[in-house]
N, C-alpha and C. Protein backbone atom coordinates (compact mmCIF):
# COMPACT_ATOMS: atom_id res chain seq x y z
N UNK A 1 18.13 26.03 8.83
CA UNK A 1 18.07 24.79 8.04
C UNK A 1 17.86 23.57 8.93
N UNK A 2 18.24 23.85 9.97
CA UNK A 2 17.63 22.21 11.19
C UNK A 2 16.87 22.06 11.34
N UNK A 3 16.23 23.12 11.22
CA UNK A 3 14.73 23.47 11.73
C UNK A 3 13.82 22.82 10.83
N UNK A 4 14.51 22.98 9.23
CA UNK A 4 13.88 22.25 8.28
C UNK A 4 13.67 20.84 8.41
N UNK A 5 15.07 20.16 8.63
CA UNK A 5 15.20 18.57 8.52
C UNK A 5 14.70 17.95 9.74
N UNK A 6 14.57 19.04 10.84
CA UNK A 6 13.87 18.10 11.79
C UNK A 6 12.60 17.95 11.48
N UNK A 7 11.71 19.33 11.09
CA UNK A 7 10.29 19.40 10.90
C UNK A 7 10.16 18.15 9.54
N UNK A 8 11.05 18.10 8.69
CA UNK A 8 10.56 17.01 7.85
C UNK A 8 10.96 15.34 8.22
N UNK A 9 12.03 15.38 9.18
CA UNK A 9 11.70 13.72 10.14
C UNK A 9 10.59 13.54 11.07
N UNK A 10 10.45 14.19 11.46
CA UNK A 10 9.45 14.30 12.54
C UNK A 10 8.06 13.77 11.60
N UNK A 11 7.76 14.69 10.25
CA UNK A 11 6.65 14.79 10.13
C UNK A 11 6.46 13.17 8.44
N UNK A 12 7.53 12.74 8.57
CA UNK A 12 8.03 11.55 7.85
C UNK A 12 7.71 10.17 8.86
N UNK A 13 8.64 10.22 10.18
CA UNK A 13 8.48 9.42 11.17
C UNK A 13 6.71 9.14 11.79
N UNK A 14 6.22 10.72 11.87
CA UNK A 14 4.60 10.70 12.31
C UNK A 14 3.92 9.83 10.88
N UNK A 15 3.69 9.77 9.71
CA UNK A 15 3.13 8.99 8.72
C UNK A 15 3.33 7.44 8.77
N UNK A 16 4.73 7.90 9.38
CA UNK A 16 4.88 5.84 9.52
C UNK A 16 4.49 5.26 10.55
N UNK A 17 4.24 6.63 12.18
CA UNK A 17 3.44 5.52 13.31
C UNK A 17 1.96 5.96 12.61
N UNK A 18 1.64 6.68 12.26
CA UNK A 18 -0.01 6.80 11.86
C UNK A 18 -0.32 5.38 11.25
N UNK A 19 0.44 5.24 10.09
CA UNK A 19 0.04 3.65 9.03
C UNK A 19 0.60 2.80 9.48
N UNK A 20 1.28 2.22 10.84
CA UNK A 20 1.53 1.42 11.60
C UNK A 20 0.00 1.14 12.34
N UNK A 21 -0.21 2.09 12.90
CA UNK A 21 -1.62 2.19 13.70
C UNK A 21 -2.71 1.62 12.65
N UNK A 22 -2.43 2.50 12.03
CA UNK A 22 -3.97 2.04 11.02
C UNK A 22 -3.91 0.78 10.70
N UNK A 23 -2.66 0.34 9.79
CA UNK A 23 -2.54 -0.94 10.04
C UNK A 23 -3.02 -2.44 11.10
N UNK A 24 -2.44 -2.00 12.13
CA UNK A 24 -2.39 -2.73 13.19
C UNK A 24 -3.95 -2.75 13.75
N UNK A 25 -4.94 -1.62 13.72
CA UNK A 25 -6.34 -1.45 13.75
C UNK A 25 -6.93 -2.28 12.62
N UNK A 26 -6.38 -2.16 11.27
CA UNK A 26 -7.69 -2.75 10.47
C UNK A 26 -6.92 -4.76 10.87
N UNK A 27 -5.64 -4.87 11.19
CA UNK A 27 -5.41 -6.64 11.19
C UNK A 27 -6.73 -6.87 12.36
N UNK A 28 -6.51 -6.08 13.59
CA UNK A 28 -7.55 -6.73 14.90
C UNK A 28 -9.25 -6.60 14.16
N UNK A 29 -9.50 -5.76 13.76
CA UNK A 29 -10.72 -5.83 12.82
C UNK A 29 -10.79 -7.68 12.67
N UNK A 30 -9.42 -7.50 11.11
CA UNK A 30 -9.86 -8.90 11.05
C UNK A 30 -9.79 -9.87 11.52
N UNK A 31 -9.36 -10.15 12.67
CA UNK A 31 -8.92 -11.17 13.83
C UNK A 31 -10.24 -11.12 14.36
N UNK A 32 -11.35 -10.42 14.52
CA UNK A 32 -12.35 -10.47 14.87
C UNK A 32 -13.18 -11.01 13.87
N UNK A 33 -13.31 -10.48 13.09
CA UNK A 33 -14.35 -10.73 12.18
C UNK A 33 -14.17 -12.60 11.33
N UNK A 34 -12.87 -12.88 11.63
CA UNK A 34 -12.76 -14.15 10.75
C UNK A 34 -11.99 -14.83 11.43
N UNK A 35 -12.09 -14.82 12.54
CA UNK A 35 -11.42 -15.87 13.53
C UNK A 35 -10.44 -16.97 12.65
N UNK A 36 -8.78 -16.33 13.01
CA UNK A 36 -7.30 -17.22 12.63
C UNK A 36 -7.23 -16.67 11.14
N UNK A 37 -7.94 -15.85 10.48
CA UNK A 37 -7.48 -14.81 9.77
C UNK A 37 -7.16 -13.52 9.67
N UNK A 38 -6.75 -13.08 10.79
CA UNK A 38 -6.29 -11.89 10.91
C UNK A 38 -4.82 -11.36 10.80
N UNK A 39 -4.13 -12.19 10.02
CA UNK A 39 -2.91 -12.16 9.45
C UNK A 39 -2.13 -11.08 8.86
N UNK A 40 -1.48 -10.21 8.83
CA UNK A 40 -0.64 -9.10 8.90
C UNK A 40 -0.93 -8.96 7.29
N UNK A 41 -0.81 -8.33 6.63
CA UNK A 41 -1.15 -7.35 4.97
C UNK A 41 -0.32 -6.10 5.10
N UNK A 42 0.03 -6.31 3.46
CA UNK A 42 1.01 -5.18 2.75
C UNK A 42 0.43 -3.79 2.85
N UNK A 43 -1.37 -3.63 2.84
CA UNK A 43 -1.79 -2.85 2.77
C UNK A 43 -1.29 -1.58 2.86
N UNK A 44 -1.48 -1.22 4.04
CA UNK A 44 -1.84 0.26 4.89
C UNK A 44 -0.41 0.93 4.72
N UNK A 45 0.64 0.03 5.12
CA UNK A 45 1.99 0.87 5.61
C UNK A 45 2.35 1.70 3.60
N UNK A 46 1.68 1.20 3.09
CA UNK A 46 1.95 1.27 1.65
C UNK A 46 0.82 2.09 0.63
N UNK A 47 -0.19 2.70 0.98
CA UNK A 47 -1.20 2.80 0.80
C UNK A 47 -1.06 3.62 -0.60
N UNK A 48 -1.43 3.46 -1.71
CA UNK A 48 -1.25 4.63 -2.77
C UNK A 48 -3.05 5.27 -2.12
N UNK A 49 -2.55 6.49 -3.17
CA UNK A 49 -3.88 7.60 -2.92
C UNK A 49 -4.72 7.63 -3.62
N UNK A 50 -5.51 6.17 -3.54
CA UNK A 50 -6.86 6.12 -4.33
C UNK A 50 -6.51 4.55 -5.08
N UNK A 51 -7.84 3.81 -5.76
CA UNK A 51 -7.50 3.24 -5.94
C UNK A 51 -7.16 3.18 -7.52
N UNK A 52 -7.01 4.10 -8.09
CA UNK A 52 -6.78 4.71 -9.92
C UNK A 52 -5.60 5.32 -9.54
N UNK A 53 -4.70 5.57 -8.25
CA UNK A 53 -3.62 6.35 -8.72
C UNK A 53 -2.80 4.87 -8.52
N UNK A 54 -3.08 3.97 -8.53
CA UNK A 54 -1.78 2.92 -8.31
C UNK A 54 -1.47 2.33 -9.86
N UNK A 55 -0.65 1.56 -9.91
CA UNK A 55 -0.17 0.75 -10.90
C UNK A 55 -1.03 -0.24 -11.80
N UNK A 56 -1.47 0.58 -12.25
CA UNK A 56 -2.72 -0.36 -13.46
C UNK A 56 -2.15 -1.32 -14.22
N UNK A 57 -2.33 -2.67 -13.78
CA UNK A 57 -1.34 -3.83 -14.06
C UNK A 57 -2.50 -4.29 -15.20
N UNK A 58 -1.95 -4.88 -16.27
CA UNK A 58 -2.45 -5.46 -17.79
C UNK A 58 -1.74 -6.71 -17.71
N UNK A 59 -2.64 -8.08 -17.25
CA UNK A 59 -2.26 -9.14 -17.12
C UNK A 59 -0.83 -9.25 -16.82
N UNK A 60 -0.78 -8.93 -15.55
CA UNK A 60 0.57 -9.11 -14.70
C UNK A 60 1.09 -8.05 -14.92
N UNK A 61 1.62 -7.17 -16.05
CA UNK A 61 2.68 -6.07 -16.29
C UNK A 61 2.11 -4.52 -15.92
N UNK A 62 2.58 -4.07 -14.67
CA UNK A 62 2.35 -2.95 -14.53
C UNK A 62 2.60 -1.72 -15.51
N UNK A 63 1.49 -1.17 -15.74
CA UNK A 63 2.02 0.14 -16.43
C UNK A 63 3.34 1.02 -15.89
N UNK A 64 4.37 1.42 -16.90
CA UNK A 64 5.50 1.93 -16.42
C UNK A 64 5.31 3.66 -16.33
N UNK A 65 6.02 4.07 -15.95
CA UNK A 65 5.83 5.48 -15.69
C UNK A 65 5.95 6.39 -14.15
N UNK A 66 6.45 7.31 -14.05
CA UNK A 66 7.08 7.98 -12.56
C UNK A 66 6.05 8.80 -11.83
N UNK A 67 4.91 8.81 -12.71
CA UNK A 67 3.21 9.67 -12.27
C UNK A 67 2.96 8.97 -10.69
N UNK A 68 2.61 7.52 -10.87
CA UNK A 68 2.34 6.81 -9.73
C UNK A 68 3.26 7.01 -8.44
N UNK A 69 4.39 6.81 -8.81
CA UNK A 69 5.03 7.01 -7.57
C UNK A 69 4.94 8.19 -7.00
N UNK A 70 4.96 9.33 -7.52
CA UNK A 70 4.29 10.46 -7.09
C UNK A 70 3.53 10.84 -6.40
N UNK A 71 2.41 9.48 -6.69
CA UNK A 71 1.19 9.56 -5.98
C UNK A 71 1.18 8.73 -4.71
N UNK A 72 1.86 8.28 -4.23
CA UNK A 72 2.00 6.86 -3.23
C UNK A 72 2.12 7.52 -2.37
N UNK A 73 1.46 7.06 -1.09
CA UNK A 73 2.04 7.83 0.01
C UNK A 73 3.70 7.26 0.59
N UNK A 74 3.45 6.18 0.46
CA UNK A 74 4.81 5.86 0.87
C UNK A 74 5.93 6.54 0.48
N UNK A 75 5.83 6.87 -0.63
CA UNK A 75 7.18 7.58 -1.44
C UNK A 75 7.32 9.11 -0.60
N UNK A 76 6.35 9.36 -0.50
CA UNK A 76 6.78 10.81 0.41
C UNK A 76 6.76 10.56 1.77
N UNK A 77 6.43 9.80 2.55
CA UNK A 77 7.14 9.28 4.03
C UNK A 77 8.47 8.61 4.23
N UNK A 78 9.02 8.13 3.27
CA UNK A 78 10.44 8.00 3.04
C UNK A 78 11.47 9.35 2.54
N UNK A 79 10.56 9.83 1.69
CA UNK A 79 11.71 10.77 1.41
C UNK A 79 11.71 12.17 2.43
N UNK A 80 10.62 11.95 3.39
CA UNK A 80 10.58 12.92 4.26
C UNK A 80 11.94 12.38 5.37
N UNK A 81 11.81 11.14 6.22
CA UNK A 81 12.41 10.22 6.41
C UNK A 81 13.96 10.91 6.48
N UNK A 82 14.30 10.30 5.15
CA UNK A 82 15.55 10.07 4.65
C UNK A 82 16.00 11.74 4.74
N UNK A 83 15.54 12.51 4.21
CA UNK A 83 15.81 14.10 3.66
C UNK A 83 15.95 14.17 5.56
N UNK A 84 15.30 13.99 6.22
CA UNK A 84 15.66 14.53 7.64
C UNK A 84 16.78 13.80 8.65
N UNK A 85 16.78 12.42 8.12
CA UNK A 85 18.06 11.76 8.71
C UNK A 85 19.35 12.28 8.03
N UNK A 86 19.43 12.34 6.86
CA UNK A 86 20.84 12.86 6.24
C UNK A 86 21.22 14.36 6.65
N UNK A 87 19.99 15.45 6.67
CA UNK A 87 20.33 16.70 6.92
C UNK A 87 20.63 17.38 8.36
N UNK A 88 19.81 16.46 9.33
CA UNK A 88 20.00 16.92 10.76
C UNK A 88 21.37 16.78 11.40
N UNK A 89 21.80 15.41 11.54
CA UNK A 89 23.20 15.26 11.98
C UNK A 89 23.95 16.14 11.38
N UNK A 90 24.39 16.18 9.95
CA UNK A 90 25.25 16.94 9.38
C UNK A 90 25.20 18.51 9.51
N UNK A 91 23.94 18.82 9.45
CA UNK A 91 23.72 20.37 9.78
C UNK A 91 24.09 20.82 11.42
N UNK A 92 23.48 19.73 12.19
CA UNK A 92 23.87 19.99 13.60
C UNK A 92 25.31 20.14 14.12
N UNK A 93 26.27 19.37 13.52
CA UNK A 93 27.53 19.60 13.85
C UNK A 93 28.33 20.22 12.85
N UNK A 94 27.64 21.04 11.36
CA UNK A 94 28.58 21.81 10.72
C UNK A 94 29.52 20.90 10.22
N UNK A 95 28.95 19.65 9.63
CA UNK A 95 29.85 18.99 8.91
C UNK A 95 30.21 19.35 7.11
N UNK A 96 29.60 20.57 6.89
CA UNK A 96 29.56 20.75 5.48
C UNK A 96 28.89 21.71 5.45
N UNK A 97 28.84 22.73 4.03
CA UNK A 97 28.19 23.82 3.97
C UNK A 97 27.06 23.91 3.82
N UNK A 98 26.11 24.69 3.73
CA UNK A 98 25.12 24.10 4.38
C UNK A 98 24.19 23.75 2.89
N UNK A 99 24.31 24.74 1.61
CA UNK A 99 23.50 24.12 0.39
C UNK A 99 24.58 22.68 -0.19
N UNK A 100 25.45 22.60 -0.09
CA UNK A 100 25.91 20.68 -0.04
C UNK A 100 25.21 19.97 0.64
N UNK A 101 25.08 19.98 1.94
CA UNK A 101 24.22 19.44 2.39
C UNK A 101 22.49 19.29 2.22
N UNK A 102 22.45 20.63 1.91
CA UNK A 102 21.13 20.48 1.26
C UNK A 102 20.64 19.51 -0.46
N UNK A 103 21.61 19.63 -0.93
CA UNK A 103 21.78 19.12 -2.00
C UNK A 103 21.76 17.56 -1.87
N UNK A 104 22.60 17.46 -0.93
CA UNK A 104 22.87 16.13 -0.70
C UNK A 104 21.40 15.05 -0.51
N UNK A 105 21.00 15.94 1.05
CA UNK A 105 20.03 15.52 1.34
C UNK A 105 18.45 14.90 0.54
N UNK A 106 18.58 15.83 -0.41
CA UNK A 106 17.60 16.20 -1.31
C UNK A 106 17.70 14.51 -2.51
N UNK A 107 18.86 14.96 -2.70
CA UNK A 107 19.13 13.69 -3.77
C UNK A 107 18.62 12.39 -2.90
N UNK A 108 19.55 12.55 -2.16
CA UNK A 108 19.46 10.80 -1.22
C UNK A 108 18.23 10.82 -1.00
N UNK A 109 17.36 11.80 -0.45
CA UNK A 109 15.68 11.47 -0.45
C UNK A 109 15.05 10.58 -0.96
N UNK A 110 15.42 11.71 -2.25
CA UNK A 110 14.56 11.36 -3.34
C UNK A 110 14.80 9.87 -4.32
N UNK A 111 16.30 9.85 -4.40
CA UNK A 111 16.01 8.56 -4.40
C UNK A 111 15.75 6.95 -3.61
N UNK A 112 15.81 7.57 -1.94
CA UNK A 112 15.19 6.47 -1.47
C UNK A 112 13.52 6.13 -1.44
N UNK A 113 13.13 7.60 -1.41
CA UNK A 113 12.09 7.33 -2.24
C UNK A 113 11.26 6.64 -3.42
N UNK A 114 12.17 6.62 -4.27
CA UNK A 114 11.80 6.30 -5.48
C UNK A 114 12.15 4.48 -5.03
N UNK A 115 12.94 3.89 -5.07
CA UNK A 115 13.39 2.72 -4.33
C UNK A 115 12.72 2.19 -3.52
N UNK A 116 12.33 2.68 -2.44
CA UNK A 116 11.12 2.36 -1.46
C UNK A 116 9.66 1.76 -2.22
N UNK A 117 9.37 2.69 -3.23
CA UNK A 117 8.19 2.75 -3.46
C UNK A 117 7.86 1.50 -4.57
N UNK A 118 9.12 1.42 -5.49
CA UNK A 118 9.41 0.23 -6.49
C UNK A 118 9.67 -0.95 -5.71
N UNK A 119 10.18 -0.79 -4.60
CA UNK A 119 10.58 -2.18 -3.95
C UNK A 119 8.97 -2.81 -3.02
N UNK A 120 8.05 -2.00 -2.57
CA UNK A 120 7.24 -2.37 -2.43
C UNK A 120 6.22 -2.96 -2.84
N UNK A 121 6.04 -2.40 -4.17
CA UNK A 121 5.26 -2.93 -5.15
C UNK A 121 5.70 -4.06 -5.97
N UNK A 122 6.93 -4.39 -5.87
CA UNK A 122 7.71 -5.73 -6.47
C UNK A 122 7.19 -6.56 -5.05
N UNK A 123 6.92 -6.39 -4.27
CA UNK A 123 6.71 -7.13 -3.00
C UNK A 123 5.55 -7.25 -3.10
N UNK A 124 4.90 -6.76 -3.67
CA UNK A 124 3.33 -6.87 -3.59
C UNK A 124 2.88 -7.65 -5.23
N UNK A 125 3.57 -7.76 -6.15
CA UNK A 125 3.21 -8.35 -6.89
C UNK A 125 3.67 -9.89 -6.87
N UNK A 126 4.90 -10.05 -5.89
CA UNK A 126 5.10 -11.34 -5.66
C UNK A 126 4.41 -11.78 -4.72
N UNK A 127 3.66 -11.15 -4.48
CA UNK A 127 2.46 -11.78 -3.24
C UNK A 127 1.13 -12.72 -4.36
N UNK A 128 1.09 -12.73 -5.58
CA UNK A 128 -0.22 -13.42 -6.23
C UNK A 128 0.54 -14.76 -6.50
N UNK A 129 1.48 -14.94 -6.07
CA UNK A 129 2.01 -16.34 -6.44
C UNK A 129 2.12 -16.99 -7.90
N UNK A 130 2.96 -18.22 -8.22
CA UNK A 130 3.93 -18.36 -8.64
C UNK A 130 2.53 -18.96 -9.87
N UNK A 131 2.69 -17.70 -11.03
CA UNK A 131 2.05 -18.19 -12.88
C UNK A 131 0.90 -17.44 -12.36
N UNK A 132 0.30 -16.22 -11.26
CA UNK A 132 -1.12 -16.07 -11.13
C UNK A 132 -0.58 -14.84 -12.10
N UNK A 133 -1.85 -14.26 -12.61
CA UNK A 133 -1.75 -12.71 -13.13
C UNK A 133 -3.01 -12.04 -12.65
N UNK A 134 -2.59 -11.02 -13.20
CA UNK A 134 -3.89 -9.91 -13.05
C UNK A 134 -5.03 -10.31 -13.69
N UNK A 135 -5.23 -11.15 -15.27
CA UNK A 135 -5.92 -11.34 -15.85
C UNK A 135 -6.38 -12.69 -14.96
N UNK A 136 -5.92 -13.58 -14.61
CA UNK A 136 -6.56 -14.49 -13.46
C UNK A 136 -7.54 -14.04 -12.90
N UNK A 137 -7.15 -12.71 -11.88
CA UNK A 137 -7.79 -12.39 -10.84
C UNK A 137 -9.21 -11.86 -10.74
N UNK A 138 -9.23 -11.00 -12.53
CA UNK A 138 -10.09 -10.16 -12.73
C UNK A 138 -11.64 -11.57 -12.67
N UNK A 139 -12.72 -11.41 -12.29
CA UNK A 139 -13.57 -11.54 -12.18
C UNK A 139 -13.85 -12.85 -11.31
N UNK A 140 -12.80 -12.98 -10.36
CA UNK A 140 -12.60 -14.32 -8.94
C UNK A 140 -13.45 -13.48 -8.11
N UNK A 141 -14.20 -14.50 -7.20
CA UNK A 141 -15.19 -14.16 -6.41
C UNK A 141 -14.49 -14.78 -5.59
N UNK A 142 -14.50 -14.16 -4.42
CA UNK A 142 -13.76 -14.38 -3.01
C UNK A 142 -14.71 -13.57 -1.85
N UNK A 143 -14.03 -13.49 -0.74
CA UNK A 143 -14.70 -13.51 0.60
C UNK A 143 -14.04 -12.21 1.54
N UNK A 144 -14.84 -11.42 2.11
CA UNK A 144 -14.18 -10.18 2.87
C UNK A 144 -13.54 -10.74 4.26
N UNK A 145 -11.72 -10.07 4.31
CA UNK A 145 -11.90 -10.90 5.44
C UNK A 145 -11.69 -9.47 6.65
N UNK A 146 -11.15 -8.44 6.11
CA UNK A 146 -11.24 -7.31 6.56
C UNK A 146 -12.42 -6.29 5.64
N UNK A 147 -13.17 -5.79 6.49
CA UNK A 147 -14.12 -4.71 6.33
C UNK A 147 -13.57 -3.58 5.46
N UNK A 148 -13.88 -3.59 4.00
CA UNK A 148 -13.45 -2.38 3.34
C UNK A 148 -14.76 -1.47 2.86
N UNK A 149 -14.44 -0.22 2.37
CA UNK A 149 -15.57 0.98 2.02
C UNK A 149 -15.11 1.43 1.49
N UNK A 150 -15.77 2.85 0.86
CA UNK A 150 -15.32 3.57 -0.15
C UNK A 150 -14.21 4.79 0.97
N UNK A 151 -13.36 4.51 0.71
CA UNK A 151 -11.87 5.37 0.87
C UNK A 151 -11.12 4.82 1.81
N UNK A 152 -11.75 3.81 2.24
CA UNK A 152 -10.78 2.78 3.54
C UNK A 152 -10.33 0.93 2.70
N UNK A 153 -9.35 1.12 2.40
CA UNK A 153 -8.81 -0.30 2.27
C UNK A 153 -9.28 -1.48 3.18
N UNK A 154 -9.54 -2.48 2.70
CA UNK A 154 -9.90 -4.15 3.87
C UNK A 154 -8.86 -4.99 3.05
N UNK A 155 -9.33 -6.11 3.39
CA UNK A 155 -8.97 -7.41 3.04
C UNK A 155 -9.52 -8.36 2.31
N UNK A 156 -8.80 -9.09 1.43
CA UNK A 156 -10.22 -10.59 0.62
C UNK A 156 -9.38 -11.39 0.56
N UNK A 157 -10.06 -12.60 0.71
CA UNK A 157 -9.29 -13.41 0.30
C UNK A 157 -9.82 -14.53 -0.84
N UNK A 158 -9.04 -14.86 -1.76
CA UNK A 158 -9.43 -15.34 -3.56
C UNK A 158 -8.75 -17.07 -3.28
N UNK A 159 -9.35 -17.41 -4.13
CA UNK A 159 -8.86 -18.84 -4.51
C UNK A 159 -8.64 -19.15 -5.84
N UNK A 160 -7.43 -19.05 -6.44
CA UNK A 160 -7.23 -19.02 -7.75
C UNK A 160 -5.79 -19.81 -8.18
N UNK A 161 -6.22 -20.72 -8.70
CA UNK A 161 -5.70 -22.47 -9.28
C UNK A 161 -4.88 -22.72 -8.33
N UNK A 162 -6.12 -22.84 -6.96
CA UNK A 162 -6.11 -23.84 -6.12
C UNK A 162 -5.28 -23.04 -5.00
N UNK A 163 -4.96 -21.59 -5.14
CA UNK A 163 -4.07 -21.24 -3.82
C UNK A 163 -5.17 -20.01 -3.48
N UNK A 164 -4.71 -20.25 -2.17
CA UNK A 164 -5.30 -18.71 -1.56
C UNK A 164 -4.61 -17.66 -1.03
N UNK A 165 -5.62 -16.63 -1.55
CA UNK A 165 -4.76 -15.81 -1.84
C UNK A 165 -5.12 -14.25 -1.26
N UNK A 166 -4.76 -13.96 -0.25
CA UNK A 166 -5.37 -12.42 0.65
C UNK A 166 -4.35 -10.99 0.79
N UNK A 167 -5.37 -10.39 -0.27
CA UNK A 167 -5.40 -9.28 -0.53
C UNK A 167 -5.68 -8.12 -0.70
N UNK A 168 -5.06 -6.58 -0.39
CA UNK A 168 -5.84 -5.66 0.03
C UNK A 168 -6.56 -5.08 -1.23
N UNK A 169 -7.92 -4.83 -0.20
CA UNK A 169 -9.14 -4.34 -1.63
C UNK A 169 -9.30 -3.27 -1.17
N UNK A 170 -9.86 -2.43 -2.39
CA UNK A 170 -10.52 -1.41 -2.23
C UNK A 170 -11.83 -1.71 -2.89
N UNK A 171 -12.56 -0.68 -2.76
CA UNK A 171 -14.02 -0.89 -3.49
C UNK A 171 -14.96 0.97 -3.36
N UNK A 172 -15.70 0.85 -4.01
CA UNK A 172 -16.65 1.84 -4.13
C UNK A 172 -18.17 2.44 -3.15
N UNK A 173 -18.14 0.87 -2.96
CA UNK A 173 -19.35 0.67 -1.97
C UNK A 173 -19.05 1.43 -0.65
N UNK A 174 -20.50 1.56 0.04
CA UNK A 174 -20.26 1.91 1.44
C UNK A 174 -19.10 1.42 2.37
N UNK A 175 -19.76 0.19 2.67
CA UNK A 175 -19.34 -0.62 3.41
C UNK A 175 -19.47 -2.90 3.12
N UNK A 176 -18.81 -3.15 3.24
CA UNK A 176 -18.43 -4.40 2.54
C UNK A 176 -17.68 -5.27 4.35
N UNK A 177 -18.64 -5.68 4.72
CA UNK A 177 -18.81 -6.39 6.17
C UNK A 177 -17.83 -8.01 5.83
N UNK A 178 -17.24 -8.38 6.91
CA UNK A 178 -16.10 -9.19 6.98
C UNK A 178 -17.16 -10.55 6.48
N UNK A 179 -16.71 -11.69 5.69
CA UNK A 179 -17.74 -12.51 5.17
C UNK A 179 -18.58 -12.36 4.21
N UNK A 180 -18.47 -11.11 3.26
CA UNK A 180 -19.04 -10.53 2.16
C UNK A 180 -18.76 -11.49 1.34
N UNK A 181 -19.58 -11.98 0.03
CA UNK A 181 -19.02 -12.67 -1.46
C UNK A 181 -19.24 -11.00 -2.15
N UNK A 182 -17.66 -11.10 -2.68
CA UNK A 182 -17.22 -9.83 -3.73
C UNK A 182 -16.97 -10.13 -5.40
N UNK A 183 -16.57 -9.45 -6.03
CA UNK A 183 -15.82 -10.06 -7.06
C UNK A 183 -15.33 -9.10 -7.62
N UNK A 184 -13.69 -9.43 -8.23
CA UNK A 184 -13.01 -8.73 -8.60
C UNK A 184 -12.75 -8.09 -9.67
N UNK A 185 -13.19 -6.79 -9.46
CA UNK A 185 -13.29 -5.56 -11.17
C UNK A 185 -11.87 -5.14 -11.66
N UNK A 186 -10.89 -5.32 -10.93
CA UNK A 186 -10.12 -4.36 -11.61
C UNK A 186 -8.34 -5.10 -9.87
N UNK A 187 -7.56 -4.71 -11.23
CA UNK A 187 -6.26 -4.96 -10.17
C UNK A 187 -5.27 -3.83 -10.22
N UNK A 188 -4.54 -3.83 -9.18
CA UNK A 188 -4.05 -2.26 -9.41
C UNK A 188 -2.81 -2.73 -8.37
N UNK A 189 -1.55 -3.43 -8.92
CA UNK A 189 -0.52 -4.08 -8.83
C UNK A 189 -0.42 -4.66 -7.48
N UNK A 190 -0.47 -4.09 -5.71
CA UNK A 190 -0.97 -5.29 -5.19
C UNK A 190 -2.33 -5.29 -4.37
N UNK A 191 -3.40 -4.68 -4.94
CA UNK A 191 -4.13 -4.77 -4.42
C UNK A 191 -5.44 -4.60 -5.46
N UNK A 192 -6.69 -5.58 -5.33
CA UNK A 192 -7.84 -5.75 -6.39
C UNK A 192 -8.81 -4.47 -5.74
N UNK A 193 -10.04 -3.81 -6.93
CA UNK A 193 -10.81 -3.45 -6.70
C UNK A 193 -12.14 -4.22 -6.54
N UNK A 194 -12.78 -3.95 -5.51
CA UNK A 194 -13.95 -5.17 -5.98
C UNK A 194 -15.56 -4.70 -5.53
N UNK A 195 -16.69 -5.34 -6.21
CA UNK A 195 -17.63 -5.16 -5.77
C UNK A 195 -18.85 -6.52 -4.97
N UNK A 196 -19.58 -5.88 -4.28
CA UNK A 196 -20.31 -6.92 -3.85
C UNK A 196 -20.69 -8.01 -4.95
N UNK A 197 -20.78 -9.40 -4.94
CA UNK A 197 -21.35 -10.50 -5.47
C UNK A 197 -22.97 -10.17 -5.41
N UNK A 198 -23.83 -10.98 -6.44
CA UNK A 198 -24.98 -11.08 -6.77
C UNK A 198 -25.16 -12.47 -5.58
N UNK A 199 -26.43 -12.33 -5.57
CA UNK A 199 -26.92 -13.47 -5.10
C UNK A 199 -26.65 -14.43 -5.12
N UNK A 200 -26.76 -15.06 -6.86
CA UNK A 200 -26.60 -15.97 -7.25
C UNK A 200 -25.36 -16.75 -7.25
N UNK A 201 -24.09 -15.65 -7.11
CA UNK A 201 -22.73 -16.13 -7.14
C UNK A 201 -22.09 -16.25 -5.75
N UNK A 202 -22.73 -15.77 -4.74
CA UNK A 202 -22.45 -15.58 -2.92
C UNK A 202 -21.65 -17.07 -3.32
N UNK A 203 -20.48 -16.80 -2.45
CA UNK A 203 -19.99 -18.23 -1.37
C UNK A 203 -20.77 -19.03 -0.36
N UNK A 204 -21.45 -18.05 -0.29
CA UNK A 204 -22.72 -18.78 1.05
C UNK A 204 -23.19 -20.02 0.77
């Protein structure tokens, strides 16, 4: 059974330096690409799996339901996490039998899991600032400030009644180069889907 809780900290702890990294790779991206905007984002460390498995927000109110969290990666790097901090110590010194402990472990996981994953996304919806909604956002044309593509998250940043506002996108397209005019199809609690701008509507 140690064998278990270590292999699942270990492999909990490895997801969180991976999306630390990735993270920390796509901010220098944008520190390049938009010189004094390369400012730290909720993104990566948080990433749900895809941009349809997240929280399909209907003018501000996220759809409710336990499907999504399911799908988050975060929720299973915490409860890997947690399930291996509670079970190792205790198993290592025979502080309890060993399916109590398993039991234990399991619970506390899972619900820091679940906690983790709600508390993030409350963090990410207080990121559109104070009266914005989803219905705001949907069809704001804004500016790439991190490089996003189809299965890699970037950055945009929106201007909407008068604040600005940078946030992680996803999109469909190839590739969507730092300084892109986008516009926003779809919101998915803290982060917009978006596609390239027409000509006619560029920021340029």
């Amino acid at each position: 059974m140690l064998t278990l809780y270590l292999t699942a900290l270990i492999f909990g702890l490895g997801l969180f330096v991976v999306q630390m990294f990735a993270s920390s790779d796509t901010d220098h991206v944008g520190a390049a690409g938009d010189a004094g905007h390369g400012e730290p984002s909720l993104p990566l460390l948080g990433a749900d799996a895809g941009h349809h498995a997240g929280d399909a927000a209907h003018d501000g109110h996220p759809a409710p339901g336990g499907g999504s969290v399911l799908l988050s990666l975060r929720f299973y790097m915490f409860v890997a996490i947690a399930f291996g901090v509670v079970g190792t110590p205790v198993t290592a010194f025979d502080l309890s039998p060993p399916l109590l402990t398993f039991a234990v472990a399991l619970i506390t996981a899972l619900a820091v899991g679940v906690l983790a994953s709600v508390a993030f996304r409350a963090i990410g919806r207080q990121t559109l600032g104070a009266g914005i909604t989803s219905a705001d956002l949907r069809g704001q044309i804004g500016r790439v400030l991190v490089a996003c593509g189809e299965g890699r998250p970037g950055k945009v940043r929106l201007t909407v009644r008068g604040q600005l506002l940078d946030m992680v996108a996803t999109t469909d397209e190839g590739r969507l180069e730092p300084g892109t005019s986008v516009i926003v199809q779809e919101v998915h609690a803290e982060r917009v889907h978006v596609c390239a701008a027409p000509g006619e509507l560029s920021l340029d």
